[in-house]
PDB file of N, CA and C in Angstrom:
ATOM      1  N   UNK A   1      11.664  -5.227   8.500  1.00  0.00           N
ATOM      2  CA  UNK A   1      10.331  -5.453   8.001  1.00  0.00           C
ATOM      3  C   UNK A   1       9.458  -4.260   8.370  1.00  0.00           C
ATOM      4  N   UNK A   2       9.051  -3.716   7.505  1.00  0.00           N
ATOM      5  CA  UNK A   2       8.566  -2.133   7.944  1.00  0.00           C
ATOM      6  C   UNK A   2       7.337  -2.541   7.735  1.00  0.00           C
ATOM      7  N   UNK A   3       6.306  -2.078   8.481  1.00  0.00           N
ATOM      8  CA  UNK A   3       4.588  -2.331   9.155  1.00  0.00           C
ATOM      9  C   UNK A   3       4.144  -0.797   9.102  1.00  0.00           C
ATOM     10  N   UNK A   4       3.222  -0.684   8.218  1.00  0.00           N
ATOM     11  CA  UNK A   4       2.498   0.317   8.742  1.00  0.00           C
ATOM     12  C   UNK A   4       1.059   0.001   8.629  1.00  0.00           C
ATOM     13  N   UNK A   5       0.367   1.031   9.930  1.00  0.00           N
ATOM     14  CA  UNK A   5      -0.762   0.936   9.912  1.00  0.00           C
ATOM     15  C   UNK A   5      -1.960   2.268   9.874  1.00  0.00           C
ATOM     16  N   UNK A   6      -2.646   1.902   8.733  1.00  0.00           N
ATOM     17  CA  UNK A   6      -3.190   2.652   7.991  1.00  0.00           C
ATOM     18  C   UNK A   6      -4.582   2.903   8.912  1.00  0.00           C
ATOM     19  N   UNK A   7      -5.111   4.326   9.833  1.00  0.00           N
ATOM     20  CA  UNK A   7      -6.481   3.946  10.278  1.00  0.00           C
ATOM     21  C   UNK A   7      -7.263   5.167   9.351  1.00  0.00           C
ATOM     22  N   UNK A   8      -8.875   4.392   8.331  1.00  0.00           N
ATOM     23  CA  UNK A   8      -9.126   5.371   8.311  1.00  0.00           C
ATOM     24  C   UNK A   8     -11.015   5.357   8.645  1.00  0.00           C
ATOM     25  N   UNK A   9     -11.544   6.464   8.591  1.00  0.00           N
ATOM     26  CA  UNK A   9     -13.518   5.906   8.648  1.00  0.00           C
ATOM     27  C   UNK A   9     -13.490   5.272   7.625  1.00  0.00           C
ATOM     28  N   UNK A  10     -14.765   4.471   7.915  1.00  0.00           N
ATOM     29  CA  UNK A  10     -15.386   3.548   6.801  1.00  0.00           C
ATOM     30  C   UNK A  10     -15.606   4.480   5.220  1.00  0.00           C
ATOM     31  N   UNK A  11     -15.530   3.879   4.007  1.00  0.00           N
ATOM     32  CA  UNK A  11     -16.226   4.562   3.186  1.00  0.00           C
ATOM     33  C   UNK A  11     -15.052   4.043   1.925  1.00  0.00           C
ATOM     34  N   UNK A  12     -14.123   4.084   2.120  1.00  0.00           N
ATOM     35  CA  UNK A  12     -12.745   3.872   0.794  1.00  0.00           C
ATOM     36  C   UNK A  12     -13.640   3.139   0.104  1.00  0.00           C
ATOM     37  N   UNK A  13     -12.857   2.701  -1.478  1.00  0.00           N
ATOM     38  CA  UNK A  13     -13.369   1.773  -2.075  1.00  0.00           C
ATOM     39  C   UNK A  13     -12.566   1.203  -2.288  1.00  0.00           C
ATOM     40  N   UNK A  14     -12.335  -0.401  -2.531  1.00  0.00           N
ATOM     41  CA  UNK A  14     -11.067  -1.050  -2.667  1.00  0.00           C
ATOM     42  C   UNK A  14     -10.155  -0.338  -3.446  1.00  0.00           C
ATOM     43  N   UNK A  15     -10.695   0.322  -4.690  1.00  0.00           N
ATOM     44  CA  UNK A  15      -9.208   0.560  -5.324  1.00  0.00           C
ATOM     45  C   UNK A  15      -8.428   1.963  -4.605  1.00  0.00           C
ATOM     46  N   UNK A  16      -9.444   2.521  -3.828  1.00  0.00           N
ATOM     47  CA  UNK A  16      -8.558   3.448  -3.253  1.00  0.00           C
ATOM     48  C   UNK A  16      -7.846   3.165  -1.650  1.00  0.00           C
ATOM     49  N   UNK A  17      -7.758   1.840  -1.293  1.00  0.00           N
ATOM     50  CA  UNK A  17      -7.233   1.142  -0.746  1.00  0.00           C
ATOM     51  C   UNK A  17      -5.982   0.120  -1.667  1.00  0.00           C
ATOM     52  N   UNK A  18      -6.410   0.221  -2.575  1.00  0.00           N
ATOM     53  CA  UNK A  18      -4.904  -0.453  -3.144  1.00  0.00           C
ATOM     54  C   UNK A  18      -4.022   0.619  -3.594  1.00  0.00           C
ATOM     55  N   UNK A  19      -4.921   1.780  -4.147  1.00  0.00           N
ATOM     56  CA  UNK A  19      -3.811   2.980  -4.244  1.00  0.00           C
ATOM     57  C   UNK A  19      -3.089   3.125  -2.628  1.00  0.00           C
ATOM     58  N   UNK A  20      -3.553   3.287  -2.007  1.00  0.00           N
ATOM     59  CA  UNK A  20      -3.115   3.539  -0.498  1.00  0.00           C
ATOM     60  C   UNK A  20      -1.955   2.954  -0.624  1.00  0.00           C
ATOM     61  N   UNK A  21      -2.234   1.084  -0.668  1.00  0.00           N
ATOM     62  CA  UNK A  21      -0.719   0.705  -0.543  1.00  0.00           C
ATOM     63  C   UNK A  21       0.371   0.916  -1.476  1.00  0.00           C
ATOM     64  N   UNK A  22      -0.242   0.947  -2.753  1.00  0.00           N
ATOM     65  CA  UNK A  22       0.825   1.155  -3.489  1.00  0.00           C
ATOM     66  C   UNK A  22       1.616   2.161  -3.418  1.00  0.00           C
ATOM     67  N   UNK A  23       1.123   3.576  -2.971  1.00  0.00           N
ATOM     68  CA  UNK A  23       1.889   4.448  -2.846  1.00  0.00           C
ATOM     69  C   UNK A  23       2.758   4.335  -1.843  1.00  0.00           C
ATOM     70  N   UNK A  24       2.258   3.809  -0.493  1.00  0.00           N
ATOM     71  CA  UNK A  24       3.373   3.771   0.389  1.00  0.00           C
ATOM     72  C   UNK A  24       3.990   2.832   0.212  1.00  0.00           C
ATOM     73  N   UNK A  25       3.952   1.787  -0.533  1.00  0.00           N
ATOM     74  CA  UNK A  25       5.228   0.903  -0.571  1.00  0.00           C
ATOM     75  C   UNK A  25       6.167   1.604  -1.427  1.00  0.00           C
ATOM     76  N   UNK A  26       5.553   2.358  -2.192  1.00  0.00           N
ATOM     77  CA  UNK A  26       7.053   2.839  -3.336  1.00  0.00           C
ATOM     78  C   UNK A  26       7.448   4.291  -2.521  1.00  0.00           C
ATOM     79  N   UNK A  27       6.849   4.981  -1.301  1.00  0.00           N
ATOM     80  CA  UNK A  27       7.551   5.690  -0.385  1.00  0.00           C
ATOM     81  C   UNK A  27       8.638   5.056   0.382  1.00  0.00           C
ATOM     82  N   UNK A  28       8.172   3.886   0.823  1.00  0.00           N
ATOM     83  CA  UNK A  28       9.168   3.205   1.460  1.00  0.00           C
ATOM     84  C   UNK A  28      10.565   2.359   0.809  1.00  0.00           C
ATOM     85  N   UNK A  29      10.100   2.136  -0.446  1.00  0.00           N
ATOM     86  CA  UNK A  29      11.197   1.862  -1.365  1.00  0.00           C
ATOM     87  C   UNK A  29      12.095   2.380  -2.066  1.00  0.00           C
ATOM     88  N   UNK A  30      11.646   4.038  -2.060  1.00  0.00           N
ATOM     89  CA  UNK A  30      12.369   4.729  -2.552  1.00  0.00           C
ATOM     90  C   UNK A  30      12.712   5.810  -1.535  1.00  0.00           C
ATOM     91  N   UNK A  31      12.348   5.812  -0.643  1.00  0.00           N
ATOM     92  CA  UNK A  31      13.014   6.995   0.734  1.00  0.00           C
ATOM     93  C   UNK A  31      13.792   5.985   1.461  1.00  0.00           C
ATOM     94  N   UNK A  32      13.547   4.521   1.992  1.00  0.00           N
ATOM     95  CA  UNK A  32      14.508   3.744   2.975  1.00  0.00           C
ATOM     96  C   UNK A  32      14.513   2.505   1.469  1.00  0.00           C
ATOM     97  N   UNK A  33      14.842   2.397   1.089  1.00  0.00           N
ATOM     98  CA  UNK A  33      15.386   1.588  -0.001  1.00  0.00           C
ATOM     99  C   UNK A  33      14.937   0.070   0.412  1.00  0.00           C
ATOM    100  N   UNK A  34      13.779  -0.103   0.673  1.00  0.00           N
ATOM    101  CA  UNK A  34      13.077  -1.448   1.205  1.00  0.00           C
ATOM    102  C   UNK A  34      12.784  -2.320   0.469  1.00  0.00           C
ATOM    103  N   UNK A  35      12.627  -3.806   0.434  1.00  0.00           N
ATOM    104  CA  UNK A  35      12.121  -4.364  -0.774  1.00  0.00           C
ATOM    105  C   UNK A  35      10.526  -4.533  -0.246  1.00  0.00           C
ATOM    106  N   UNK A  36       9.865  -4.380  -1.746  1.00  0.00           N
ATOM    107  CA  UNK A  36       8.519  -4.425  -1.431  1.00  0.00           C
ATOM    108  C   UNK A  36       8.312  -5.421  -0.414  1.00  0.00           C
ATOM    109  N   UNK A  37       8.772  -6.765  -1.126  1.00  0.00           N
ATOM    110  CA  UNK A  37       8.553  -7.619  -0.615  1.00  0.00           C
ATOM    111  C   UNK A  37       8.422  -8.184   0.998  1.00  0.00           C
ATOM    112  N   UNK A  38       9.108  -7.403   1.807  1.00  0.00           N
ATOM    113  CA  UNK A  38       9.153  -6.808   3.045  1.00  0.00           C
ATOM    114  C   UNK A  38       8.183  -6.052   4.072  1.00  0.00           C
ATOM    115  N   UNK A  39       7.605  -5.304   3.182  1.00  0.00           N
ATOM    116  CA  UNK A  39       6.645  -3.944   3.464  1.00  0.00           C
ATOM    117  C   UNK A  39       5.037  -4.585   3.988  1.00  0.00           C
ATOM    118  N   UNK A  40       4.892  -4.274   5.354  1.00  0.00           N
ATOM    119  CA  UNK A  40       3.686  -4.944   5.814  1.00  0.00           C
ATOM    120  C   UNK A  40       2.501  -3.621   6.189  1.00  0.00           C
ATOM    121  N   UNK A  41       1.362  -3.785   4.919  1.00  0.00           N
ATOM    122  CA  UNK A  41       0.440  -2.438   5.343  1.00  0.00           C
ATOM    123  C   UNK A  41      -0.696  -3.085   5.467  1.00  0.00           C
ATOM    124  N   UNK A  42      -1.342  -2.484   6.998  1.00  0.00           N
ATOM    125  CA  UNK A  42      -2.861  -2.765   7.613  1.00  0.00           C
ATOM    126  C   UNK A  42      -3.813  -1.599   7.012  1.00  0.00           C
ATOM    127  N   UNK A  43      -4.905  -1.918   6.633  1.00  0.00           N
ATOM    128  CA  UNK A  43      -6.098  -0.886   6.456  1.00  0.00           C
ATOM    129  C   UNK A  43      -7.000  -1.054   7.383  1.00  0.00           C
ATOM    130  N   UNK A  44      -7.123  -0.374   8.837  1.00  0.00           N
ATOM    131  CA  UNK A  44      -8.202  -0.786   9.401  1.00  0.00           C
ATOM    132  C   UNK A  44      -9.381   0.806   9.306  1.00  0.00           C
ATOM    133  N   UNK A  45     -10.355  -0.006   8.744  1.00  0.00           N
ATOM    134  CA  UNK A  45     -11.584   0.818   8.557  1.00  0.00           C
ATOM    135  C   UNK A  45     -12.810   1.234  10.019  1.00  0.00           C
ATOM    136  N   UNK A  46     -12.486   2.572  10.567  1.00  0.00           N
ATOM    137  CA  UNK A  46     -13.161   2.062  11.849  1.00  0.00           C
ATOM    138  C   UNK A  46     -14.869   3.495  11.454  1.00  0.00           C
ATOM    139  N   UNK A  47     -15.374   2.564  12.410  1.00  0.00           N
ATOM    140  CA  UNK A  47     -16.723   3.088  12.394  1.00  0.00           C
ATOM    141  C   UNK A  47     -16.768   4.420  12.495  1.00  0.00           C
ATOM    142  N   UNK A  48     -17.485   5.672  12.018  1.00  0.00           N
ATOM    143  CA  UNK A  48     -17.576   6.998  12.192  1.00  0.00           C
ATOM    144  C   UNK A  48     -18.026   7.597  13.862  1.00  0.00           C
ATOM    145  N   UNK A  49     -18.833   6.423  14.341  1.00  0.00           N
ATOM    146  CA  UNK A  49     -19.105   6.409  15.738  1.00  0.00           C
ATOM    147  C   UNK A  49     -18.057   6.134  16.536  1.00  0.00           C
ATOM    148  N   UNK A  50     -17.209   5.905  15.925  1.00  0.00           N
ATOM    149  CA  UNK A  50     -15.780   5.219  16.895  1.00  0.00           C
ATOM    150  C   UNK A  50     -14.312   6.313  16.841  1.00  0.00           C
ATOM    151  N   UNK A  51     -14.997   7.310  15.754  1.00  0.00           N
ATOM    152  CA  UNK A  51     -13.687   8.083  15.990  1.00  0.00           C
ATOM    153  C   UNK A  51     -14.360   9.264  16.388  1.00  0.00           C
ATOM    154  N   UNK A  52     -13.220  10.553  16.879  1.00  0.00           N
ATOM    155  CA  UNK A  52     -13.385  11.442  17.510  1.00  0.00           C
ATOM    156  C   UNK A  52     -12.500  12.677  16.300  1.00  0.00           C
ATOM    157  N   UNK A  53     -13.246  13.998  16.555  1.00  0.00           N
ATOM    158  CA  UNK A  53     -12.726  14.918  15.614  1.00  0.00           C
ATOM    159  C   UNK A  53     -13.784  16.328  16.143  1.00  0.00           C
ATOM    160  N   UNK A  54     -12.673  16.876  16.495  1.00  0.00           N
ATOM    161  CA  UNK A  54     -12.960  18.260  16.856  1.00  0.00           C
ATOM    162  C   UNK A  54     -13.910  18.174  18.117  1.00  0.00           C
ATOM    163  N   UNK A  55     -13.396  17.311  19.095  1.00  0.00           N
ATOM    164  CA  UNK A  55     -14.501  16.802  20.269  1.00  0.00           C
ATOM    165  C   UNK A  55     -15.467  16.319  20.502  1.00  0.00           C
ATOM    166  N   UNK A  56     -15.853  15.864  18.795  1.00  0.00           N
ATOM    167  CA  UNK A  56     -17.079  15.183  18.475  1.00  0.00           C
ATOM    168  C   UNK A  56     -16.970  14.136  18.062  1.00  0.00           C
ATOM    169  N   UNK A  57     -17.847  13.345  17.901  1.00  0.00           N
ATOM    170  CA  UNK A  57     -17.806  12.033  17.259  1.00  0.00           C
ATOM    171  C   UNK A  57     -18.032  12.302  15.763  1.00  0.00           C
ATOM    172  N   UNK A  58     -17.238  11.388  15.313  1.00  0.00           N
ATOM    173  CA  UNK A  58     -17.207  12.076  13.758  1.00  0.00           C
ATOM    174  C   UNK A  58     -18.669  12.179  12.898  1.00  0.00           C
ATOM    175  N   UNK A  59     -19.388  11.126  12.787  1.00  0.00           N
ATOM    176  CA  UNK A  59     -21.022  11.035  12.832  1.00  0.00           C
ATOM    177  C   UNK A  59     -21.702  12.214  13.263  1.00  0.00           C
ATOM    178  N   UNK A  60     -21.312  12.543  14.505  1.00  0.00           N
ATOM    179  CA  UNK A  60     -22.057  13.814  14.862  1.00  0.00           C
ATOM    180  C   UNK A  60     -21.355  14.714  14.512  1.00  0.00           C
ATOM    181  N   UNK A  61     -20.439  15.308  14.060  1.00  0.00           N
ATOM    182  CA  UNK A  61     -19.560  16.042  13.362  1.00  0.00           C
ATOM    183  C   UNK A  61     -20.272  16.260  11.776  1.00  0.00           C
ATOM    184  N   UNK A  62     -20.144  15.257  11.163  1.00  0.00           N
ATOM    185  CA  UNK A  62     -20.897  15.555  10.269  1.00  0.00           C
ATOM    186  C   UNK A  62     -22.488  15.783  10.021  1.00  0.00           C
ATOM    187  N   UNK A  63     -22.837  15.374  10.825  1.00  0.00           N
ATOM    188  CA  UNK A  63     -24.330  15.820  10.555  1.00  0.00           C
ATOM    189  C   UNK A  63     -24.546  17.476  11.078  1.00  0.00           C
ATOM    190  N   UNK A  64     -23.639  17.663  12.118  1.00  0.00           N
ATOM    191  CA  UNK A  64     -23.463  19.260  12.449  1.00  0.00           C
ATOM    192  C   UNK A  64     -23.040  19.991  11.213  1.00  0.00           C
ATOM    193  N   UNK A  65     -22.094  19.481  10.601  1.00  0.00           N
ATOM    194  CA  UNK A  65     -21.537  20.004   9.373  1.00  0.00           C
ATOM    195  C   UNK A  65     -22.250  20.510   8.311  1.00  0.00           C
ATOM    196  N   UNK A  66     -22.857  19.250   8.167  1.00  0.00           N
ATOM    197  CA  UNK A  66     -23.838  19.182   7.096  1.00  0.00           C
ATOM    198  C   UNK A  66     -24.918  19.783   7.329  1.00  0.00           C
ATOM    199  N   UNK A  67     -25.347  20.066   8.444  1.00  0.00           N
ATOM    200  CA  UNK A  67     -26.778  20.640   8.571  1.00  0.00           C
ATOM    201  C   UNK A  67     -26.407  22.259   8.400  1.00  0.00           C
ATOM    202  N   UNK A  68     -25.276  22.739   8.961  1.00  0.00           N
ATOM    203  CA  UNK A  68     -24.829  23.666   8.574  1.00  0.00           C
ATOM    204  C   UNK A  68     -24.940  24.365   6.831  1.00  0.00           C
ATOM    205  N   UNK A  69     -24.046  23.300   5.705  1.00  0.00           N
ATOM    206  CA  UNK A  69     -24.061  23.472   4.590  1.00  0.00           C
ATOM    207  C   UNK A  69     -25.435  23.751   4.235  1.00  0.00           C
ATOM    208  N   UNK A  70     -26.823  22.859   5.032  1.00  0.00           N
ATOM    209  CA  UNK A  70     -27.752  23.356   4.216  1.00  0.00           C
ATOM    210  C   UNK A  70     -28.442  24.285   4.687  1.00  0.00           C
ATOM    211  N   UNK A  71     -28.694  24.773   5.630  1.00  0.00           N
ATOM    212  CA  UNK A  71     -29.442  26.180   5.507  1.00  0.00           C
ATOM    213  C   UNK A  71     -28.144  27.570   5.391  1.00  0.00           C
ATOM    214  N   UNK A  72     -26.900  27.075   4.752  1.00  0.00           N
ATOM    215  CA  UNK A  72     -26.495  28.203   3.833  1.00  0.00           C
ATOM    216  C   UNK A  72     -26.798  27.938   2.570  1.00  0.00           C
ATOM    217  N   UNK A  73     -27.464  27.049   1.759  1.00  0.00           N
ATOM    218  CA  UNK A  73     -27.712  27.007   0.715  1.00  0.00           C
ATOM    219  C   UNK A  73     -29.462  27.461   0.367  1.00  0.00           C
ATOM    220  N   UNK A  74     -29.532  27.174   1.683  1.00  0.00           N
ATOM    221  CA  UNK A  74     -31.532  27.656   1.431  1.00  0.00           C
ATOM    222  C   UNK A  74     -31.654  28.985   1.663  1.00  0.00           C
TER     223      UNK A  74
END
């Protein structure tokens, strides 16, 4: 029974959460020959305050980011 678990920030929209699974179930069905029916996938959506990226909190990551993008555009 193959489980995977999917973590990503908030923001997907359902259908790009059903693409999610669909693709990995037909990875798993066609690389380990699994039946779908078998195939157990979690989407857990975690807060931007809750993850970490490049030593930052991703929230503050992006607003660094972003503040960046705009005074190269001004």
């Amino acid at each position: 029974m193959p489980y995977i678990n999917v973590q990503i920030t908030e923001g997907a929209t359902r259908e790009q959460k059903a693409q999610i699974v669909k693709d990995m179930t037909k990875t798993l069905v066609n690389v380990l020959r699994k039946k779908p029916e078998h195939i157990h996938i979690v989407i857990q959506e975690i807060k931007e305050e809750n993850w970490g990226f490049e030593g930052m909190l991703t929230d503050d990551w992006k607003k660094l980011t972003s503040a960046g993008r705009s005074k190269k555009t001004e």
